[in-house]
C-alpha atoms as a PDB file:
ATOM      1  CA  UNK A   1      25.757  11.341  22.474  1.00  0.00           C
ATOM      2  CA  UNK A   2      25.949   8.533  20.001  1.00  0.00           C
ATOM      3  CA  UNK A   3      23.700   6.437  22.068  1.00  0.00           C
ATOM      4  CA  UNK A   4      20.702   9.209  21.954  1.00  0.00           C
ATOM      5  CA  UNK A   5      21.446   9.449  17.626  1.00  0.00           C
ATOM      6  CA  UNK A   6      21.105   5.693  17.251  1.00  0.00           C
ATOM      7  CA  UNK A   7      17.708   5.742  19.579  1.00  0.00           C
ATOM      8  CA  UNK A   8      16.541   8.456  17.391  1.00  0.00           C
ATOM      9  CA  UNK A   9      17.519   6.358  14.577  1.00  0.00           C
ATOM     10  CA  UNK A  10      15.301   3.217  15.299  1.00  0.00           C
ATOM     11  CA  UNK A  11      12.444   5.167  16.259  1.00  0.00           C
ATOM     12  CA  UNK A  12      12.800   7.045  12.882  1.00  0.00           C
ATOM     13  CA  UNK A  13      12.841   4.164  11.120  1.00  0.00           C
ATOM     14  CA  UNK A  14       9.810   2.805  13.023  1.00  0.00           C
ATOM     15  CA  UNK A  15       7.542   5.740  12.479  1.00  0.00           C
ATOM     16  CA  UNK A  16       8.752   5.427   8.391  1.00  0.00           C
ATOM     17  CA  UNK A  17       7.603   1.305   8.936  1.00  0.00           C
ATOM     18  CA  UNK A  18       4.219   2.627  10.711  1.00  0.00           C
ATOM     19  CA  UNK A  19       3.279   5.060   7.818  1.00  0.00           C
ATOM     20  CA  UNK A  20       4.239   3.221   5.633  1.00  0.00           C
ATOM     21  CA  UNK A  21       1.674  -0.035   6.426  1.00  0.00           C
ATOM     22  CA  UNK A  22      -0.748   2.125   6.872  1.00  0.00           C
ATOM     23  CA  UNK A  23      -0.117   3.651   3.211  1.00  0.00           C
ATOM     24  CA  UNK A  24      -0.267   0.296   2.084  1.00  0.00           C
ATOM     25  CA  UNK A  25      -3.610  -1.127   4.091  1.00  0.00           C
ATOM     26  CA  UNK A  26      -5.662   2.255   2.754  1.00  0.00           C
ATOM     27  CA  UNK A  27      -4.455   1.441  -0.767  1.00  0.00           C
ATOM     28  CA  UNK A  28      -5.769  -2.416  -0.301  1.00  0.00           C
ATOM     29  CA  UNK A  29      -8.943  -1.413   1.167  1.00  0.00           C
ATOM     30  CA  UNK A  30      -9.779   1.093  -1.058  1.00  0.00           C
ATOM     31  CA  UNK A  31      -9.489  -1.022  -4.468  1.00  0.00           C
ATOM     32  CA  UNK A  32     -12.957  -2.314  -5.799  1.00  0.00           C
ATOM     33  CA  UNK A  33     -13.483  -5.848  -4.861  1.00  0.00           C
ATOM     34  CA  UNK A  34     -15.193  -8.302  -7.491  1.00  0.00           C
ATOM     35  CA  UNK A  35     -15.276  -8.519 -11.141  1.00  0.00           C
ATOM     36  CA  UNK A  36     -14.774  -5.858 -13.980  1.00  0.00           C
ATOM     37  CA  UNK A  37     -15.910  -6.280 -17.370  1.00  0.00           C
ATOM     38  CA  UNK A  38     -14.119  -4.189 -20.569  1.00  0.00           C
ATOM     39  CA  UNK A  39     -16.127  -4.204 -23.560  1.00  0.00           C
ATOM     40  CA  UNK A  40     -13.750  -3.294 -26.772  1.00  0.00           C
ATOM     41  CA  UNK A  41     -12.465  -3.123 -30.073  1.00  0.00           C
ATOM     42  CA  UNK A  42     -10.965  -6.118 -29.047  1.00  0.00           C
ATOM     43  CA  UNK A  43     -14.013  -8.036 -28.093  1.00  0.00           C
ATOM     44  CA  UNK A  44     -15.157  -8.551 -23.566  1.00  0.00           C
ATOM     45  CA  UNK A  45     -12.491  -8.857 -21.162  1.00  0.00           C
ATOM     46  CA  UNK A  46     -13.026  -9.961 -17.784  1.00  0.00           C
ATOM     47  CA  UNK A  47     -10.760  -9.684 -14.625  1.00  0.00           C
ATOM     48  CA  UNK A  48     -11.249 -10.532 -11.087  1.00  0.00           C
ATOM     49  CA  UNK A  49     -10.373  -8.173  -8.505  1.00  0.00           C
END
């Protein structure tokens, strides 16, 4: 019996790994690539994405 709860265990924790990369790549792909420009009080900021 202990043998099926630690197979159910790995495959638990693989599904959780699976999910969660794939979380992570739709997150990356979905940011906006290039440059952003902030015009403010405190004068033009620029960051690259």
């Amino acid at each position: 019996m202990s043998r099926n709860n630690g197979l159910y265990l790995i495959i638990g924790a693989l599904i959780i790994a699976v999910v969660g990369l794939g979380a992570y790549v739709v997150n990356e792909e979905s940011k906006p690539k290039g440059v952003e420009l902030s015009i403010g009080q405190d004068g033009v900021k620029v960051e690259e994405n």
